[in-house]
Protein backbone atom coordinates (compact mmCIF):
# COMPACT_ATOMS: atom_id res chain seq x y z
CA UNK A 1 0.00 0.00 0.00
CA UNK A 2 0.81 3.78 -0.65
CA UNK A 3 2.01 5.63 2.74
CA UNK A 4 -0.96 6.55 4.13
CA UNK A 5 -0.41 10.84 4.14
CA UNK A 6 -0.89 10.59 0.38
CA UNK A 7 -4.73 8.86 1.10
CA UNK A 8 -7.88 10.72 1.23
CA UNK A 9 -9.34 12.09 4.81
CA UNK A 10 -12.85 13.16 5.13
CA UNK A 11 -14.85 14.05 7.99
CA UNK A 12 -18.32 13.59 9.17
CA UNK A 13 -19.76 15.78 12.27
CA UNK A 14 -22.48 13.77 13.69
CA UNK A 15 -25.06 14.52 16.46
CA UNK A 16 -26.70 12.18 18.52
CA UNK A 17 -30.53 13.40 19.53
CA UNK A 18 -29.86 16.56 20.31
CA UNK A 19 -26.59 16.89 21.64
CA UNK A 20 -23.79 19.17 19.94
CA UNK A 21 -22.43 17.40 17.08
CA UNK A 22 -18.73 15.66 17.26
CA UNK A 23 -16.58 14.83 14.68
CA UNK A 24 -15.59 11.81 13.30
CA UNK A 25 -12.23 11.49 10.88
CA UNK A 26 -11.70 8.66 8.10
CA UNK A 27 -8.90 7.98 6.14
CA UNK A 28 -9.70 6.38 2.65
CA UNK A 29 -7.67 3.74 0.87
CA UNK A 30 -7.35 5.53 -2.16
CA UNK A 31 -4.57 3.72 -3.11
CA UNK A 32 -6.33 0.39 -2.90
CA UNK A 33 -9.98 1.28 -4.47
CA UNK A 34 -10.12 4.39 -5.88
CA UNK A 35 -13.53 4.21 -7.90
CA UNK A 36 -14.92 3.31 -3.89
CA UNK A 37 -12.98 5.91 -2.03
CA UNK A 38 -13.92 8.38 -4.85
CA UNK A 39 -17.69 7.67 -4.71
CA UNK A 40 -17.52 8.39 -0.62
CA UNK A 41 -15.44 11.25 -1.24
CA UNK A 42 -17.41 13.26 -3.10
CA UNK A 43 -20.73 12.38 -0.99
CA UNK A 44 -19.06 13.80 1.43
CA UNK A 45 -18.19 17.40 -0.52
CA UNK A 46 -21.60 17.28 -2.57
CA UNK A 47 -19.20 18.57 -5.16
CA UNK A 48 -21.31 16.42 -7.81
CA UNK A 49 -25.02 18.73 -7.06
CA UNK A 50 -28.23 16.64 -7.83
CA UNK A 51 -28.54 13.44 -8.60
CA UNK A 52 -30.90 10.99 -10.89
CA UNK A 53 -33.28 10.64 -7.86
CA UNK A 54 -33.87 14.40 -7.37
CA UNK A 55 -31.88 14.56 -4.50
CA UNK A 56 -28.37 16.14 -3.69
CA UNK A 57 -25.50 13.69 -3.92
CA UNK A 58 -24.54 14.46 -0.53
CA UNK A 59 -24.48 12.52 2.84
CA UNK A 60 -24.70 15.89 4.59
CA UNK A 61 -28.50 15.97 6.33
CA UNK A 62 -28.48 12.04 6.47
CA UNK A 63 -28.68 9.74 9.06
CA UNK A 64 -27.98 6.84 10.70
CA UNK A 65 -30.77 4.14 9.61
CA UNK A 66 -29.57 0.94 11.58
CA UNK A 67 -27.58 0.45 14.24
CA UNK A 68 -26.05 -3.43 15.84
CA UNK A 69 -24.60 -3.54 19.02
CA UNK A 70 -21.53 -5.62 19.01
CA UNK A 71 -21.53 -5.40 15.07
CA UNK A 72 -21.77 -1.97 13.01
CA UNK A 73 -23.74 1.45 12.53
CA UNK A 74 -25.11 2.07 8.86
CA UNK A 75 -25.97 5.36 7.23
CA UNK A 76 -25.72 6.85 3.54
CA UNK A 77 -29.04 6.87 2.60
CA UNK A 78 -29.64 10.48 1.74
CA UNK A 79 -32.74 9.52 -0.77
CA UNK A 80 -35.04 7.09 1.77
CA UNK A 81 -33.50 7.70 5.15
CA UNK A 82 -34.84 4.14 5.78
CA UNK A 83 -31.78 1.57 3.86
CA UNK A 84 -34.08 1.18 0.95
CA UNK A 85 -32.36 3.94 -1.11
CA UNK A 86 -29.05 5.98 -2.03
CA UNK A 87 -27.25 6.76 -5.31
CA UNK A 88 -23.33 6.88 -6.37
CA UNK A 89 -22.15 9.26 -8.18
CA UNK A 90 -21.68 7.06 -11.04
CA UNK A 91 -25.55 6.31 -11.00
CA UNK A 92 -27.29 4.13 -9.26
CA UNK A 93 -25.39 1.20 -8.19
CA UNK A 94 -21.59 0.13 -9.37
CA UNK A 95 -19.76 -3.13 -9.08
CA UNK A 96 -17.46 -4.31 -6.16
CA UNK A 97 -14.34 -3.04 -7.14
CA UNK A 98 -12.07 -5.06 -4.59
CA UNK A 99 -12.63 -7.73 -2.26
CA UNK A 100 -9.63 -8.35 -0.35
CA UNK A 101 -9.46 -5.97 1.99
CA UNK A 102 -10.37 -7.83 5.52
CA UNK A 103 -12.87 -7.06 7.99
CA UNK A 104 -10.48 -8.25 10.84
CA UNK A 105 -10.83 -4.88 13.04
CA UNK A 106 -13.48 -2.38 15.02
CA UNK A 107 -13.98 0.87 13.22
CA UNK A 108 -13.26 -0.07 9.42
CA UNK A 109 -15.40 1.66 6.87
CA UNK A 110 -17.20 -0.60 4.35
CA UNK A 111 -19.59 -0.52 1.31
CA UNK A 112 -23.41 -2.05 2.57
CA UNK A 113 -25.08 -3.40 -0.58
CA UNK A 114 -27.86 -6.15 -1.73
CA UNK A 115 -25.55 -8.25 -3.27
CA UNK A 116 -22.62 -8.74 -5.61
CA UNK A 117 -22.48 -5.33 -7.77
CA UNK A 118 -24.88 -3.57 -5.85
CA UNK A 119 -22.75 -0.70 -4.46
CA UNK A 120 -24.84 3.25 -3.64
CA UNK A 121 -24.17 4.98 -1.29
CA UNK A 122 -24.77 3.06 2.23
CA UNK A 123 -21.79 2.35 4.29
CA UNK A 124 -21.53 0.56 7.63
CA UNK A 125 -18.93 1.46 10.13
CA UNK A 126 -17.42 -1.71 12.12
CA UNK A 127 -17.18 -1.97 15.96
CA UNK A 128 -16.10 -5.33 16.12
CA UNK A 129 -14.36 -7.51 13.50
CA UNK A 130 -16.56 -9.18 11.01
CA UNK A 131 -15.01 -11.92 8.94
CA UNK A 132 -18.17 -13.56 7.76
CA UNK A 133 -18.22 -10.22 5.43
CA UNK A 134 -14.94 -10.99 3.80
CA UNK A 135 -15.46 -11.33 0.01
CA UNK A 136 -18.91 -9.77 -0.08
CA UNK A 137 -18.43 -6.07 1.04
CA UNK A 138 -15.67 -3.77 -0.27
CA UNK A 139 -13.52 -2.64 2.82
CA UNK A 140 -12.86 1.18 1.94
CA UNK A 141 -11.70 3.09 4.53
CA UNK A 142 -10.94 3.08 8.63
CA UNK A 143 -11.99 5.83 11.35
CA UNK A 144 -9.07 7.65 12.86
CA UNK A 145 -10.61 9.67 15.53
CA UNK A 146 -13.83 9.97 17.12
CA UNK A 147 -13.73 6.66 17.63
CA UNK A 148 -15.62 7.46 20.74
CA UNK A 149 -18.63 9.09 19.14
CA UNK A 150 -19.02 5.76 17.03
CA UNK A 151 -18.99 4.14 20.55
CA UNK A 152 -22.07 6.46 21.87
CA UNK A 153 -23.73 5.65 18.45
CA UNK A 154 -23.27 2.08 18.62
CA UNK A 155 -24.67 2.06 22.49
CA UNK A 156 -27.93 3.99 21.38
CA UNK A 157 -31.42 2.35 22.25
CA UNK A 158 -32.51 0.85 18.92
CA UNK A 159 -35.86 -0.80 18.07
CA UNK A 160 -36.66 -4.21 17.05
CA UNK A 161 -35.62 -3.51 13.48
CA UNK A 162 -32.33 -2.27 14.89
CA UNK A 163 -33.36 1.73 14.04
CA UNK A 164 -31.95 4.27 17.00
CA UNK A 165 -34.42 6.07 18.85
CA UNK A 166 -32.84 9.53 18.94
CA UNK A 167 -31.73 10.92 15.64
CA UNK A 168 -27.87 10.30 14.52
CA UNK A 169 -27.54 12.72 11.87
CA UNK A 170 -24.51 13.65 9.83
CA UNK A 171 -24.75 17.49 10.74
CA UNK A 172 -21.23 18.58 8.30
CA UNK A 173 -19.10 16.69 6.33
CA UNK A 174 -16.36 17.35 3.67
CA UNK A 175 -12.65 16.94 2.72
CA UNK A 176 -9.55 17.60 5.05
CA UNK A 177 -6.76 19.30 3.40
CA UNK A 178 -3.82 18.01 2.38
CA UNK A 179 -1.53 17.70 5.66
CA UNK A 180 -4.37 17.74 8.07
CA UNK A 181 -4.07 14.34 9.77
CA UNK A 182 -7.62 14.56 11.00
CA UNK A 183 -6.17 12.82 13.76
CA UNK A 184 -8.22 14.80 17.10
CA UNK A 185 -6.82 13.83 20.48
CA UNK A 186 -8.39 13.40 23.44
CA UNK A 187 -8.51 16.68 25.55
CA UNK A 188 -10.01 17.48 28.81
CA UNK A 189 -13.85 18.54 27.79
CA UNK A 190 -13.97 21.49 30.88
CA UNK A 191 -14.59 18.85 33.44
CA UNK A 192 -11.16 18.05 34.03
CA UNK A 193 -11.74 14.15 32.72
CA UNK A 194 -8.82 13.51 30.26
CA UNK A 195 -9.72 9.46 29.56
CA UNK A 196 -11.08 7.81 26.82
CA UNK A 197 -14.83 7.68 26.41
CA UNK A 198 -14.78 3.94 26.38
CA UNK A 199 -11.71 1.85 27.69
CA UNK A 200 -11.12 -0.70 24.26
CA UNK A 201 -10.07 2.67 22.58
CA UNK A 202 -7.43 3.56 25.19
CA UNK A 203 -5.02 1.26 23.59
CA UNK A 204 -3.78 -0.46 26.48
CA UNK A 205 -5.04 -3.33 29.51
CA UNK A 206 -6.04 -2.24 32.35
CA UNK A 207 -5.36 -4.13 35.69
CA UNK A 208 -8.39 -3.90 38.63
CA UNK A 209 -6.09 -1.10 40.40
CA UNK A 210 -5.91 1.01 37.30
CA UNK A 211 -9.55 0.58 36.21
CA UNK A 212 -10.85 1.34 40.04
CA UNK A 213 -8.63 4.51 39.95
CA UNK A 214 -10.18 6.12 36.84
CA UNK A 215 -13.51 5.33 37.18
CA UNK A 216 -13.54 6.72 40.85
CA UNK A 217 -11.77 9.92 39.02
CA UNK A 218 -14.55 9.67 36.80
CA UNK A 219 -17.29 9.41 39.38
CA UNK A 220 -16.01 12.18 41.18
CA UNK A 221 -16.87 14.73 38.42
CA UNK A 222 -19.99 13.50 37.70
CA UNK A 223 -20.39 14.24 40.92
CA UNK A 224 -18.80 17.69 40.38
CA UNK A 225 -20.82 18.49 37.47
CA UNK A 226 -24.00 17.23 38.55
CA UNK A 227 -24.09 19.28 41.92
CA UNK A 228 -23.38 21.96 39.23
CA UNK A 229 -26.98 21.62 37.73
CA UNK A 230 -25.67 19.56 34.10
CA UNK A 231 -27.59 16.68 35.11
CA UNK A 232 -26.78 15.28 31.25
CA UNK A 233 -23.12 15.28 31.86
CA UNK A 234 -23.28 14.16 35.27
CA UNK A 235 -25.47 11.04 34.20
CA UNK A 236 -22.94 10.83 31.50
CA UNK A 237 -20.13 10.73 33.39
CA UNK A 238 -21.46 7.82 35.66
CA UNK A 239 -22.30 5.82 32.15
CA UNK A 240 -19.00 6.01 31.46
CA UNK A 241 -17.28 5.24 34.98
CA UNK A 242 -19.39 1.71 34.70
CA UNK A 243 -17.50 0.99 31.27
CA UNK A 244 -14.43 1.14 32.85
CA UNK A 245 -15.53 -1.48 35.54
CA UNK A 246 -17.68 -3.49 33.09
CA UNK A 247 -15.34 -6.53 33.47
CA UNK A 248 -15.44 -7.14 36.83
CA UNK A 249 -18.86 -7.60 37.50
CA UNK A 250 -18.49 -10.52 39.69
CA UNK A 251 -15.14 -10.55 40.94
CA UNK A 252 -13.30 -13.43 43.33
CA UNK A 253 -10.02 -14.22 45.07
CA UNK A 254 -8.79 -14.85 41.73
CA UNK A 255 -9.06 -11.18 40.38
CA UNK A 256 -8.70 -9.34 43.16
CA UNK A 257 -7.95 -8.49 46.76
CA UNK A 258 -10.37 -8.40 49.46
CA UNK A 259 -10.10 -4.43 49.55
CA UNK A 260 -10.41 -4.48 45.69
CA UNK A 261 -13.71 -6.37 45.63
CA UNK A 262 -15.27 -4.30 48.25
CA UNK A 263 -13.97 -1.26 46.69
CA UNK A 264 -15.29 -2.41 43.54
CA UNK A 265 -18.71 -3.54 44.55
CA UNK A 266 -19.07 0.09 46.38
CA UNK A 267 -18.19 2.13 43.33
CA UNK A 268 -20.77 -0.21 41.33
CA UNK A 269 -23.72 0.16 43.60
CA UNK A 270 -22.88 3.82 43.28
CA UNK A 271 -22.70 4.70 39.86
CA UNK A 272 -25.87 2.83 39.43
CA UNK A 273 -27.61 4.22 42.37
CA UNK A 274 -26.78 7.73 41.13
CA UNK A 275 -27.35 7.31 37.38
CA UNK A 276 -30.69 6.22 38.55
CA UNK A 277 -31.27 8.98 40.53
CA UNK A 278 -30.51 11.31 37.65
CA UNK A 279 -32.67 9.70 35.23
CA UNK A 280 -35.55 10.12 37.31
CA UNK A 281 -34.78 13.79 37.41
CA UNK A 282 -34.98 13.71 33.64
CA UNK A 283 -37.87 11.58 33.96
CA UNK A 284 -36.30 8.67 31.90
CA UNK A 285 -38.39 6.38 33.88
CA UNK A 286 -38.11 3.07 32.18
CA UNK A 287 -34.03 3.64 32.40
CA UNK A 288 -34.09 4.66 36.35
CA UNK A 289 -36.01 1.51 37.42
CA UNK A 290 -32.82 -0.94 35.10
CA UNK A 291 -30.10 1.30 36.68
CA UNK A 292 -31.43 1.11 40.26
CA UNK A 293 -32.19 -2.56 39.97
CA UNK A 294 -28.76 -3.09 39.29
CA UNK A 295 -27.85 -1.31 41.73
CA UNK A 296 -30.10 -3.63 44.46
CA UNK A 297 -28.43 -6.65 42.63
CA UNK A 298 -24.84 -5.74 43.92
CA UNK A 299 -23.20 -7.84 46.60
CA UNK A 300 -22.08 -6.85 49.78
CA UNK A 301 -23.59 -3.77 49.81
CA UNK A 302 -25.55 -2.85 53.45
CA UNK A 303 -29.20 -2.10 53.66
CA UNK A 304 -28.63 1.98 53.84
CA UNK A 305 -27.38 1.50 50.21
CA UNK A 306 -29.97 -1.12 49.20
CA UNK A 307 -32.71 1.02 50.36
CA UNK A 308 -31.86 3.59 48.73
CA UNK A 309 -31.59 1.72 45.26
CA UNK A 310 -35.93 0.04 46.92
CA UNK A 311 -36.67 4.06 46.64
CA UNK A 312 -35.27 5.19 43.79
CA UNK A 313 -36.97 2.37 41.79
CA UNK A 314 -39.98 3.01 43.67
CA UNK A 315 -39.42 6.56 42.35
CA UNK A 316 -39.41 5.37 38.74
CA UNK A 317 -42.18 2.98 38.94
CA UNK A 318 -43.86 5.35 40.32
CA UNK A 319 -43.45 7.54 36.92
CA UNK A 320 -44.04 4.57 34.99
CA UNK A 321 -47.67 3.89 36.65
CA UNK A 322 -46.80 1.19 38.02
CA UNK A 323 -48.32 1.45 41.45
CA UNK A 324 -47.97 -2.08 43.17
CA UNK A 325 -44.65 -2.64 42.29
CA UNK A 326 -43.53 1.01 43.99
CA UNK A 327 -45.57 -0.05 47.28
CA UNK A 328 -43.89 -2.95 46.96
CA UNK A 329 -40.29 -1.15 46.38
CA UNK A 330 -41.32 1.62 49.24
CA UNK A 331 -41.59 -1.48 51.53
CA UNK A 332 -38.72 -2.73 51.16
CA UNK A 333 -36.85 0.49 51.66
CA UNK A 334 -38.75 1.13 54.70
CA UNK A 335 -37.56 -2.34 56.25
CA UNK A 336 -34.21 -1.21 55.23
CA UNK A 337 -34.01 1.91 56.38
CA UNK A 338 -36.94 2.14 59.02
CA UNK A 339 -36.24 6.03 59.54
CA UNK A 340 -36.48 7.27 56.43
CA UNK A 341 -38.60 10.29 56.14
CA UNK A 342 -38.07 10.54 52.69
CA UNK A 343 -38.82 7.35 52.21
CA UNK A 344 -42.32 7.58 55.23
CA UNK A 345 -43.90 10.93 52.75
CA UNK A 346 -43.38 8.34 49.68
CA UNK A 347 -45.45 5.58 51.57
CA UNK A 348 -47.77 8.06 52.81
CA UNK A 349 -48.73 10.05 49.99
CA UNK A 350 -49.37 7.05 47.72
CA UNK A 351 -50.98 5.47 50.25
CA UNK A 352 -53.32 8.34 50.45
CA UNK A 353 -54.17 8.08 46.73
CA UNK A 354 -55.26 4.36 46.91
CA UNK A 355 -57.66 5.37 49.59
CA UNK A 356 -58.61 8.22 47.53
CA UNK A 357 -59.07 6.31 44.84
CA UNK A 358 -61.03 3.50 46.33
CA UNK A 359 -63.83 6.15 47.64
CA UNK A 360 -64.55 7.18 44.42
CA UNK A 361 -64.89 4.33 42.86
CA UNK A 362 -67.10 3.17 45.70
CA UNK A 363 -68.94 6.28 45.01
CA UNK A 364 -69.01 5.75 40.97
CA UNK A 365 -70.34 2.49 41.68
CA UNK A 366 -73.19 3.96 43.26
CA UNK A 367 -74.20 6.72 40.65
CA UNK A 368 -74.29 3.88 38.16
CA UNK A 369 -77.09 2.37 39.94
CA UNK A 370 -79.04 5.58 39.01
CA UNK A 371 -78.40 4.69 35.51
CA UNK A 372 -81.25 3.44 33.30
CA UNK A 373 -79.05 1.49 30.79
CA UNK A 374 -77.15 -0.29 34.04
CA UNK A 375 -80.87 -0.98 35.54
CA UNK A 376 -82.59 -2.27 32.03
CA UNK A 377 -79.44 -4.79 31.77
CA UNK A 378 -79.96 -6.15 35.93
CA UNK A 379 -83.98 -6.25 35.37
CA UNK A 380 -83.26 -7.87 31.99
CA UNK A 381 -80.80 -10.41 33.71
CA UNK A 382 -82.88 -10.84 36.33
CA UNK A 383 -86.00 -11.76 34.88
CA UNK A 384 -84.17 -14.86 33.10
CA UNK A 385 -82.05 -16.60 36.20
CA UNK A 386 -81.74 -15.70 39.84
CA UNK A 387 -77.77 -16.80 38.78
CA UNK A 388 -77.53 -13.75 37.33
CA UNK A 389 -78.06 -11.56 40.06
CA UNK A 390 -76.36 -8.50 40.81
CA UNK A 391 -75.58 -8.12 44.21
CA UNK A 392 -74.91 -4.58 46.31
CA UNK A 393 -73.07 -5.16 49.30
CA UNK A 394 -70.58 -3.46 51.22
CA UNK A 395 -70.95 0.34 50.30
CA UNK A 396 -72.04 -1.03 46.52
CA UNK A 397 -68.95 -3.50 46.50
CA UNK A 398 -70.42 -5.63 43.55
CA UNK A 399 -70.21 -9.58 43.05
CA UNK A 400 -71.28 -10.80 40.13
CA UNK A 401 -72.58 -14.48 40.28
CA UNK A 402 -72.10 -15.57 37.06
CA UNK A 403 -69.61 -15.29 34.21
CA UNK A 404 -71.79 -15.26 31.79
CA UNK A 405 -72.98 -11.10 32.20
CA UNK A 406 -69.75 -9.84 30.14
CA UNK A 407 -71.94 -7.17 28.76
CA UNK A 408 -73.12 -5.89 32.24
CA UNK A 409 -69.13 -6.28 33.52
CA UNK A 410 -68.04 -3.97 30.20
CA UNK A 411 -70.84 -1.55 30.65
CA UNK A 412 -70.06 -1.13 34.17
CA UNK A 413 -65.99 -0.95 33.68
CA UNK A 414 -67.22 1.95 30.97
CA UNK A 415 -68.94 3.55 33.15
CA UNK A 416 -66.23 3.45 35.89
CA UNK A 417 -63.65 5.11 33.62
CA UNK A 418 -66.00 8.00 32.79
CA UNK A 419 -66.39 8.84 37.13
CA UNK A 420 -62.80 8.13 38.03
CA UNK A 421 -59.26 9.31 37.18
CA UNK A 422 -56.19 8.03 38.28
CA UNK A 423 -53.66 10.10 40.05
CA UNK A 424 -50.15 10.82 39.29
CA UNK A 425 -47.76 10.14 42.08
CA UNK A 426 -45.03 13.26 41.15
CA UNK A 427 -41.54 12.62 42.03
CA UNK A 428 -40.12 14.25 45.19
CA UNK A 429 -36.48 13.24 45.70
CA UNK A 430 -34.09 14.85 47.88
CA UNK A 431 -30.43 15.70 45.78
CA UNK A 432 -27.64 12.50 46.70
CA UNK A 433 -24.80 11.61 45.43
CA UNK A 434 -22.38 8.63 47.08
């Protein structure tokens, strides 16, 4: 191969939901498939205006369709947005120009296509090697820096049909100069962290000592920047301490001292308890009650800790309507930590609302009696089985004697809806952090 200064660099600056966009650096193997290389290139200048389709050969504006964990992120469909369309700049499709280029890394750039000759536009970018694509996709290209930002794309909540549920857009894009290495290092992003967004990319092993050591750094200005009022960063900054622990999970004798593994269990429980905490601030619900359960699964921990993760799922469920399982959650806390007064107003106020809620439907009940179509259906029942009886007992607690009066049971649970409304628990937690 050429040296690699003489190859193509491009850039794409990509945003993911709303966040500011960062920018991601490829060098093209020019050298190795030019026709390829020269196809991306230009998509990435728009130098080559409107194409047969109507629409700008250009990847600026595009997005990022479908997205694998553990596999690759695809984009370059700037006609369809949906990885039915795209166009090259040669037309519609062109033929594989080279096949033996390897997909034996993370972070290579390759040609996505419907078969042999099939080549647009769409490109996937790697995050794992993938050898079953050897001899079917044309390797192009590799990303040399914001390899992190592919990182946050790959980890984005997808769908079942693997398409992200925030928007990752291609914001900018274009040619580097010649001489600009597009290489972008790391640099401290006003928080004072310095470390890679996700370990794999630092380039180097890390022992239990050194990955307890910069993910308690790390923790520490979430901390920092949370208390600050940038609840996004701070809720970032705890994602990204648990990467850097990810691989000792469930640590032993084998991997560890005894300090290391109570150290290490400690720093877990806390950087789940506190992301959870976060995302209930930013009402994330569904994402609270997984972080705080993991936080109740670690080891070791004492019940102060664990009932703290009971109420801030209880928090959580209670966003997520899910009533019984926060009684159940508040419960548990309250056996924890009997004290609690936080955790007392919780039981108490939701409490209150099942009582609440009970009256009026005892109430509701009532007023339906009054209702002629409710009376014409019991007289009608009535008059054809004693079975079918509807009984009023208990503050018009109903029992219905027979299975067979679905029509009475769907005209009452009709009417029910129409006289009651239920409440909204709001969230009420104090600021923590551990």
């Amino acid at each position: 191969m050429a040296e690699t200064t003489k190859r193509t660099r491009v850039f794409f600056d990509i945003s993911i939901g709303d966040r500011r966009p960062e920018r991601v650096t490829f060098e093209l193997y020019s050298d190795v498939v030019p026709k390829t290389t020269e196809n991306f290139r230009a998509l990435c200048t728009g130098e080559k205006g409107v194409g047969k389709s109507g629409k700008p050969l250009h990847y600026k504006g595009s997005g990022f369709h479908r997205i694998i964990k553990k596999f690759m992120c695809q984009g370059g469909d700037f006609t369809a947005g949906n990885g039915t369309g795209g166009e090259s700049i040669y037309g519609e499709k062109f033929e594989d120009e080279n096949l033996e280029l390897k997909h034996d890394k993370p972070f290579l750039l390759s040609m996505a296509n419907a078969g042999p000759g099939t080549n647009g536009s769409q490109f996937f970018i790697t995050t794992v090697p993938t050898p079953h694509l050897d001899g079917k996709h044309v390797v192009f290209g590799h990303v040399i820096s914001g390899k992190s930002t592919v990182r946050k794309m790959e980890e984005t909540r997808t769908d079942t049909q693997d398409r992200p549920g925030r928007p990752i857009v291609i914001q900018d894009c274009g040619e580097l100069p010649p001489g600009d290495s597009g290489v972008i290092d790391k640099a401290d992003d006003g928080t004072g962290d310095i470390y890679e967004d996700f370990p794999e990319d630092a380039g180097e092993e890390l022992d239990v000592a050194a990955s307890l050591k910069i993910a308690t750094a790390i923790k520490d200005i979430g901390n920092k920047v949370f208390k600050s009022g940038d609840l996004e960063m701070g809720l970032e900054k705890y994602q990204k301490a648990l990467r850097y622990i990810i691989d000792y999970v469930s640590m032993n004798e084998e991997d560890g001292t005894p300090e290391q593994i109570q150290a290490m269990n400690a720093l877990r429980f806390a950087l789940h308890s506190n992301s959870a905490l976060l995302q209930n601030k930013q009402k994330a619900f569904k994402d609270a009650e997984e972080s705080a359960s993991r936080a109740i699964s670690v080891e070791t921990v004492g019940d102060t800790e664990k009932g703290k993760g009971y109420y801030r799922r209880a928090i959580a469920r209670i966003g997520l309507k899910n009533e019984d399982g926060a009684l159940a959650d508040l419960k548990e806390a309250s056996r924890c930590v009997p004290n609690d007064e936080a955790i007392q107003l919780e039981l108490e106020k939701i409490n209150r609302v099942r009582v609440a809620r009970a009256q009026r439907e005892r109430q509701a009940y009532k007023n339906m009696f009054n209702d002629p179509s409710i009376k014409a259906i019991i007289l009608d029942l009535d008059s054809k089985s004693h079975d079918y009886v509807i009984e009023n007992l208990d503050e018009s607690h109903l029992i219905v004697k027979d299975t067979k009066v679905a029509e009475l049971k769907r005209v009452l649970e009709d009417r029910l809806n129409e006289h009651t409304k239920i409440d909204s628990l709001e969230e009420e937690e104090e600021e923590d952090d551990d």
